[in-house]
C-alpha atoms as a PDB file:
ATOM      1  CA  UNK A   1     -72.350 -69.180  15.444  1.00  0.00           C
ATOM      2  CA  UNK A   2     -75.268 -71.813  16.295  1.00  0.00           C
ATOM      3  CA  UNK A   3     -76.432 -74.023  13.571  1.00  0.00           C
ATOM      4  CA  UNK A   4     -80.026 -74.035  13.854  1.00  0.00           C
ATOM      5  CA  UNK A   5     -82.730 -75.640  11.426  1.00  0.00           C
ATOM      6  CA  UNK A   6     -86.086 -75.107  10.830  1.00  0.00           C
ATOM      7  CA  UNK A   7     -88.628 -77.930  10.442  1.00  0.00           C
ATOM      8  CA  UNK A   8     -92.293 -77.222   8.915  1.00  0.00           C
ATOM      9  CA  UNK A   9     -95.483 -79.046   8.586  1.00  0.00           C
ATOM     10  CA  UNK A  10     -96.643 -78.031   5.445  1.00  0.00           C
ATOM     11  CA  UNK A  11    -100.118 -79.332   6.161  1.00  0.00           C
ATOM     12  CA  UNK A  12     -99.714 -77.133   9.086  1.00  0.00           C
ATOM     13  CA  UNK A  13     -98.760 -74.083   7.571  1.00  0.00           C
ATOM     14  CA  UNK A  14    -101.410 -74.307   4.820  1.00  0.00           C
ATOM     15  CA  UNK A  15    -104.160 -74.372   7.670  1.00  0.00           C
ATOM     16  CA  UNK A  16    -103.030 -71.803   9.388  1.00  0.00           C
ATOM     17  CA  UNK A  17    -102.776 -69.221   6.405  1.00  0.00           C
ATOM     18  CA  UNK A  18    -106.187 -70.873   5.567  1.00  0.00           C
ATOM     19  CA  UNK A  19    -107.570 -69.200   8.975  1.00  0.00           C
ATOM     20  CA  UNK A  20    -105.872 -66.097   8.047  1.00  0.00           C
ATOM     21  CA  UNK A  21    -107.425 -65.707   4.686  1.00  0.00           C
ATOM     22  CA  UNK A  22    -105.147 -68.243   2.297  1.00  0.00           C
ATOM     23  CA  UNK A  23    -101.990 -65.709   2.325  1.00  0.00           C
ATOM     24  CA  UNK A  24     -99.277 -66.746   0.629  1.00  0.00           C
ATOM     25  CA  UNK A  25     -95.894 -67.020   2.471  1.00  0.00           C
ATOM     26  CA  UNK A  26     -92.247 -66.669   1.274  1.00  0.00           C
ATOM     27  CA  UNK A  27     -90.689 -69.866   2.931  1.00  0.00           C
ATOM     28  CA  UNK A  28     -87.486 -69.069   2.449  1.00  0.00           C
ATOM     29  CA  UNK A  29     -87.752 -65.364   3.891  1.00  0.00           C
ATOM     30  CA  UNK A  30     -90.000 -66.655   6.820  1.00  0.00           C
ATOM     31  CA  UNK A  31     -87.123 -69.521   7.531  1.00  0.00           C
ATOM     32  CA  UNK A  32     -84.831 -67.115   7.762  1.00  0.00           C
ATOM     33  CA  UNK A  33     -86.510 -64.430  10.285  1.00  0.00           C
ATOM     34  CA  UNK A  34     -87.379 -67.762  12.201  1.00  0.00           C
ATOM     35  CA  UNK A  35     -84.065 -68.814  13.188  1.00  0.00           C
ATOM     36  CA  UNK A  36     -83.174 -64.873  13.834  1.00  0.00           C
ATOM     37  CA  UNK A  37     -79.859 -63.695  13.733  1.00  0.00           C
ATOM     38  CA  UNK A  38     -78.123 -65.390  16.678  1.00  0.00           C
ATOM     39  CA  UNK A  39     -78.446 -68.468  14.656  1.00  0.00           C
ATOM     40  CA  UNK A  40     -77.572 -69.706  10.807  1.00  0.00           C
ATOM     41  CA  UNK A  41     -79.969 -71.298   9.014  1.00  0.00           C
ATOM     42  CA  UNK A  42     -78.195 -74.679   7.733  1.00  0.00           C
ATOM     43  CA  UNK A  43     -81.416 -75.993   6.092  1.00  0.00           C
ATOM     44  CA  UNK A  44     -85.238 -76.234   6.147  1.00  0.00           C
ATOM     45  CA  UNK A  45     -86.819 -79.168   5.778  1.00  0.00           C
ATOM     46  CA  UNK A  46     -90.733 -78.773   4.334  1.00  0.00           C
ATOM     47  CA  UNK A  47     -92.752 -82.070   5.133  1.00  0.00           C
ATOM     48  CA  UNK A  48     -96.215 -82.322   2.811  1.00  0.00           C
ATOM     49  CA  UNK A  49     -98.501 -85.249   1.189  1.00  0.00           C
ATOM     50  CA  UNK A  50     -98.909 -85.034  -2.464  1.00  0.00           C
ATOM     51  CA  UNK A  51    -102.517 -84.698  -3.908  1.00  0.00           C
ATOM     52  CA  UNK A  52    -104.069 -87.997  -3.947  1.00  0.00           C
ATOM     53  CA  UNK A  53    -104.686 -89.658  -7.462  1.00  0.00           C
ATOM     54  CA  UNK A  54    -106.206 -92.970  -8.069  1.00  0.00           C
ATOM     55  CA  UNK A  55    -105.640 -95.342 -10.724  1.00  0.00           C
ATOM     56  CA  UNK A  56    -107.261 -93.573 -13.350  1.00  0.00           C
ATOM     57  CA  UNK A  57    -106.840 -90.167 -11.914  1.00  0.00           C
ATOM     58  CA  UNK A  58    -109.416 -87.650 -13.765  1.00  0.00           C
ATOM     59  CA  UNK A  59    -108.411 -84.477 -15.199  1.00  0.00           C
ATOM     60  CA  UNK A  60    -108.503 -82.684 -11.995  1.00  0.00           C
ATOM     61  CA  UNK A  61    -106.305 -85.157  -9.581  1.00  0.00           C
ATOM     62  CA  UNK A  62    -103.936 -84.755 -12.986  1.00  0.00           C
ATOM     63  CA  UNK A  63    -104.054 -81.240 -12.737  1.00  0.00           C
ATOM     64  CA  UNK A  64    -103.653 -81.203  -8.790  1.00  0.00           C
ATOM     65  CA  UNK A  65    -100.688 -83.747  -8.438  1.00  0.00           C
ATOM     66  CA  UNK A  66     -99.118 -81.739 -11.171  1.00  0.00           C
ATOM     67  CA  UNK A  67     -99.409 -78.199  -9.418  1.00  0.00           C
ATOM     68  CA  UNK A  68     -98.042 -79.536  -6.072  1.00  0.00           C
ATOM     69  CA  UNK A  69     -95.340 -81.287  -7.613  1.00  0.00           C
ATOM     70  CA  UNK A  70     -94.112 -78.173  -9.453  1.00  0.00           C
ATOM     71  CA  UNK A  71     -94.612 -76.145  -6.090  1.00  0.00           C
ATOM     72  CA  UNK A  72     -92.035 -79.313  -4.316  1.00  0.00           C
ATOM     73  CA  UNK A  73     -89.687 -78.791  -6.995  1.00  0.00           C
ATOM     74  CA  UNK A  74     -89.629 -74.267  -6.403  1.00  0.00           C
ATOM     75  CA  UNK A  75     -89.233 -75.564  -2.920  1.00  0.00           C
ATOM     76  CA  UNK A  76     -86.522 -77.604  -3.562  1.00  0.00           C
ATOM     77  CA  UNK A  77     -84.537 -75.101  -5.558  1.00  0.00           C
ATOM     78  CA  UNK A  78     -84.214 -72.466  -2.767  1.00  0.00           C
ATOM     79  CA  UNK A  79     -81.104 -72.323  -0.490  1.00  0.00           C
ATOM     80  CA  UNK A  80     -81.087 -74.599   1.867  1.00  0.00           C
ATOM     81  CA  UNK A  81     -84.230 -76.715   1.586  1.00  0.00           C
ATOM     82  CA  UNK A  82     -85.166 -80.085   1.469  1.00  0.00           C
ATOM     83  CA  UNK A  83     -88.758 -81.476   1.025  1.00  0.00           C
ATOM     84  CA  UNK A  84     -89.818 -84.614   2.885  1.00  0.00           C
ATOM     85  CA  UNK A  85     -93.477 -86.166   1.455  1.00  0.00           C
ATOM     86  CA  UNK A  86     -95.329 -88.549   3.095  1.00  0.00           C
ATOM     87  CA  UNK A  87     -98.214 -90.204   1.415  1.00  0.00           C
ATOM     88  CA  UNK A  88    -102.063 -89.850   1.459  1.00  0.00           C
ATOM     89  CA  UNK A  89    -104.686 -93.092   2.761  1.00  0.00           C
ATOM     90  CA  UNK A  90    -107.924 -92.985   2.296  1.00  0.00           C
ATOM     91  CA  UNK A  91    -109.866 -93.978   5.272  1.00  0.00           C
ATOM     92  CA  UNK A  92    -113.584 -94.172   4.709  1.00  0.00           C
ATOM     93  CA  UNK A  93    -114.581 -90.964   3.064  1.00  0.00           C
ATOM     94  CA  UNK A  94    -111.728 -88.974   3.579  1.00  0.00           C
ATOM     95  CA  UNK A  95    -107.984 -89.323   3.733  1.00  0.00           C
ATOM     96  CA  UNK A  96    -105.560 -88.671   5.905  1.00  0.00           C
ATOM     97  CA  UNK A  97    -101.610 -87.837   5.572  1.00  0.00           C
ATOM     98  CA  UNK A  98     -99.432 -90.244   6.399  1.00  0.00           C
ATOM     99  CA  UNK A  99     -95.496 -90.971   7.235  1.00  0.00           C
ATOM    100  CA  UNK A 100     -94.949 -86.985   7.656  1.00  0.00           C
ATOM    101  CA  UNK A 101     -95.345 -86.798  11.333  1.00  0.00           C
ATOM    102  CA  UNK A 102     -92.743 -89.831  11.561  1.00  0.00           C
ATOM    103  CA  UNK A 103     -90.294 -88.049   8.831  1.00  0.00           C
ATOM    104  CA  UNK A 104     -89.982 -84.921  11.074  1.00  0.00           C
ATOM    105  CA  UNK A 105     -89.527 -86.835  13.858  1.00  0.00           C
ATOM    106  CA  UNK A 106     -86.648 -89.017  12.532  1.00  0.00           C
ATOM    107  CA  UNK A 107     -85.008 -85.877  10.912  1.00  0.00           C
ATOM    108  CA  UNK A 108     -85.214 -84.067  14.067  1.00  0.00           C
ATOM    109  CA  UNK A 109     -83.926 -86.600  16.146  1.00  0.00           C
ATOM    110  CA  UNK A 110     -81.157 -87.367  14.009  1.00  0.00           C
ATOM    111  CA  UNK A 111     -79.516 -84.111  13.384  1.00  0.00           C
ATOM    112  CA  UNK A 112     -79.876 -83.552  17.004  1.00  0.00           C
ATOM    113  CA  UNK A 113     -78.279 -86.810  18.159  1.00  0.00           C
ATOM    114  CA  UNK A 114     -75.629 -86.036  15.610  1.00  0.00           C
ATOM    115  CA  UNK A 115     -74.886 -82.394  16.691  1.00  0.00           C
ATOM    116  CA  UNK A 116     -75.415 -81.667  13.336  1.00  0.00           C
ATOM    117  CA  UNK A 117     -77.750 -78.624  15.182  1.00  0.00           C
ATOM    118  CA  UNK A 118     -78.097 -76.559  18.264  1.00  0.00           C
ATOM    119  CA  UNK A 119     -81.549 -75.182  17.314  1.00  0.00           C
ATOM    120  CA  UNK A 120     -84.835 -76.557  16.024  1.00  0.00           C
ATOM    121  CA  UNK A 121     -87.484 -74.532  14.855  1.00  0.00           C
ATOM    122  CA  UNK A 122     -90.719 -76.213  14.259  1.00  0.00           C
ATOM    123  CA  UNK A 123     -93.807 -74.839  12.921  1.00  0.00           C
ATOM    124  CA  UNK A 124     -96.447 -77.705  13.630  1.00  0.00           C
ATOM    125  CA  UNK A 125     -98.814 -77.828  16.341  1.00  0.00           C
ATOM    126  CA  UNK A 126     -99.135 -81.932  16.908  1.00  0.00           C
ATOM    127  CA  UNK A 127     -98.439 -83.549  20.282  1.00  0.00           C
ATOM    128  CA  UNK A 128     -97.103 -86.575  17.916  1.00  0.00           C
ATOM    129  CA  UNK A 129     -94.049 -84.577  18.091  1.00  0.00           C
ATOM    130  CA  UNK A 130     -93.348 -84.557  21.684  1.00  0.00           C
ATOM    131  CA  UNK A 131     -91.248 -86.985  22.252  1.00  0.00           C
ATOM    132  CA  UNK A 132     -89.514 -86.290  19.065  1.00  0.00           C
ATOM    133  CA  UNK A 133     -88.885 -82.897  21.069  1.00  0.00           C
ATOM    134  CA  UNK A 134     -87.469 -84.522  23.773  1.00  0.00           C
ATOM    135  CA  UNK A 135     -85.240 -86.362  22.510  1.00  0.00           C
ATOM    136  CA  UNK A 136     -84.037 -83.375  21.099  1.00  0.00           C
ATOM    137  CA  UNK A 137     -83.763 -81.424  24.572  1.00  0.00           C
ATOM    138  CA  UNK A 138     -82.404 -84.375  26.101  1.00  0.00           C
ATOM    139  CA  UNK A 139     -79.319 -84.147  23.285  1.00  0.00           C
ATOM    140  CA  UNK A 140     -78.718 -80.724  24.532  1.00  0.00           C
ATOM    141  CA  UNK A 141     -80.958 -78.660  21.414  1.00  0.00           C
ATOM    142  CA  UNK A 142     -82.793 -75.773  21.937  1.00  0.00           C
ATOM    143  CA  UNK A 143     -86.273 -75.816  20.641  1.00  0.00           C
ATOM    144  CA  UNK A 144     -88.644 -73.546  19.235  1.00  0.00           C
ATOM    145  CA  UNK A 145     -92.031 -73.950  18.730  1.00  0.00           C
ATOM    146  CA  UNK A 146     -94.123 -71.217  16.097  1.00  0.00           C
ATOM    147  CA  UNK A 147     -97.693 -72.530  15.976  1.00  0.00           C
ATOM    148  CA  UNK A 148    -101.186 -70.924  15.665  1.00  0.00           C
ATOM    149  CA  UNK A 149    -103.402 -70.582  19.012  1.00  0.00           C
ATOM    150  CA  UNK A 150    -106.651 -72.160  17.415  1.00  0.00           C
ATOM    151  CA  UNK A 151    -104.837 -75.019  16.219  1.00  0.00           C
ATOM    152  CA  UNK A 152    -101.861 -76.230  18.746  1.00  0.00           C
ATOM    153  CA  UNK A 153    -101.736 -78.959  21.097  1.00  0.00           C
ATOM    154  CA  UNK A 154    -100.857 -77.893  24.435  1.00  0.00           C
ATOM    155  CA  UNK A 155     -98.558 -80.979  25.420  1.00  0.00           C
ATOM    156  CA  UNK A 156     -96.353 -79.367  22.165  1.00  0.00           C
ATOM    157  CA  UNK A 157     -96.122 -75.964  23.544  1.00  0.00           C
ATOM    158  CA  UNK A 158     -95.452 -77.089  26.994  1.00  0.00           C
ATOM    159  CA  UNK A 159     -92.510 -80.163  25.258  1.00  0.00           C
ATOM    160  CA  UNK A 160     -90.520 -76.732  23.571  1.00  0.00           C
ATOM    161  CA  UNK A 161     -88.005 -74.363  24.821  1.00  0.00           C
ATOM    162  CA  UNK A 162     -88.807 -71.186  23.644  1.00  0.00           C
ATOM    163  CA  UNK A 163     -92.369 -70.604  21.795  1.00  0.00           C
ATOM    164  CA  UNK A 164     -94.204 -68.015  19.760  1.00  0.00           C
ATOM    165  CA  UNK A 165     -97.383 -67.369  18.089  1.00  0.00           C
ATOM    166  CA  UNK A 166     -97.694 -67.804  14.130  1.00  0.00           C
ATOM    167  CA  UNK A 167     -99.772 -64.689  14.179  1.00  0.00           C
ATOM    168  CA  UNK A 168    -101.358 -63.372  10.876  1.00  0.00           C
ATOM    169  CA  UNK A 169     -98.957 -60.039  11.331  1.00  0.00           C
ATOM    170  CA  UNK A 170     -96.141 -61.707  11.387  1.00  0.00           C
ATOM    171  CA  UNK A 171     -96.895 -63.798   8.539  1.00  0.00           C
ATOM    172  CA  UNK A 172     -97.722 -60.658   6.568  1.00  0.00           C
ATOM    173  CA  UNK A 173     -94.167 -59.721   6.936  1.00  0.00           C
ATOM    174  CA  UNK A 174     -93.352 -62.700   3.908  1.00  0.00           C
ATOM    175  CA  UNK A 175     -95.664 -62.259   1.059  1.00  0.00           C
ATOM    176  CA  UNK A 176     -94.792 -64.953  -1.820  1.00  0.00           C
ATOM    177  CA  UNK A 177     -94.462 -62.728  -4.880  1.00  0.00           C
ATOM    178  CA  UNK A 178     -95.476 -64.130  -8.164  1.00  0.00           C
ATOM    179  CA  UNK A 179     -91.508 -64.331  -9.053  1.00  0.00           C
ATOM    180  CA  UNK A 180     -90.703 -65.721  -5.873  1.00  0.00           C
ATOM    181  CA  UNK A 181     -90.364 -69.427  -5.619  1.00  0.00           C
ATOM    182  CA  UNK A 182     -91.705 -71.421  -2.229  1.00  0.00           C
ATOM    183  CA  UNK A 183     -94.830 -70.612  -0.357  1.00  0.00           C
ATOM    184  CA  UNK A 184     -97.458 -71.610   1.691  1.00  0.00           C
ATOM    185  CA  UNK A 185     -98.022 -75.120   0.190  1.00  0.00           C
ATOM    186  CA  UNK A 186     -99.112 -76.187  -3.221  1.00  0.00           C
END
């Protein structure tokens, strides 16, 4: 059987579902139909910044920081996942994530390169990943891109193999249930 794993840009995800209302997705289900049956699932690696908190962090940042990091650690506990974070920068009046893009990239690259996989399914939409793709393709993998319309770049969709829409139906197919661990971000 192919050995396939999924790679997803929690940032991503949580914009898309965002669009689509703020659902809540079972990561762990949606993995799983991902890779489909031709393929088995060897791990899923969720890449995400935690909530920024300054020096003093107020109440809130506390409260924030604390909430994602107890989402990380559900992640964490499900079959087969890892969780990659980056960090946040503040540039002007706003910040921006940074280090995730690059922490895909390496992991993708590397479990290609080491035929560790034959499929990767990514759920991003950035055309920072296209060479990342590549070199991926070029080491004989099969990628699969799962992105949202409004918010893809189209140098990612044309870098992938195979490519689907992240529609609202189909993520309606994994609710996160109140006892179910994982979801759609923090």
């Amino acid at each position: 059987m192919r050995k396939a794993a999924v790679f997803l840009d929690g940032a991503y995800l949580d914009g898309v579902t965002r669009g689509y209302g703020g659902m809540r997705v079972d990561l762990a289900t949606l993995s799983d139909d991902l890779v489909g049956p031709q393929a088995e699932r060897i791990r899923t690696y969720y890449y995400y910044c935690p909530p920024f908190q300054g020096p003093s962090p107020s109440e809130e940042e506390r409260r924030r920081y604390a909430a994602a990091m107890t989402f990380f650690e559900s992640l964490r506990l499900l079959p087969r996942f890892e969780v990659r974070l980056g960090f946040l920068a503040k540039r002007d009046d706003r910040f921006e994530q940074k280090g995730v893009d690059v922490l895909l990239s390496v992991d993708l690259v590397r479990m290609s390169w080491g035929k560790q996989i034959d499929v990767a399914v990514l759920v991003a939409g950035d055309s920072d990943f296209v060479p990342a793709v590549q070199a991926a393709k070029d080491a004989g993998v099969v990628t699969r891109l799962f992105y949202a319309r409004s918010s893809v770049h189209n140098k990612l969709v044309k870098a992938c193999d195979d490519r689907a829409q992240l529609s609202q139906e189909l993520l309606a197919k994994f609710p996160r249930h109140p006892k179910t661990s994982g979801g759609a971000g923090p």
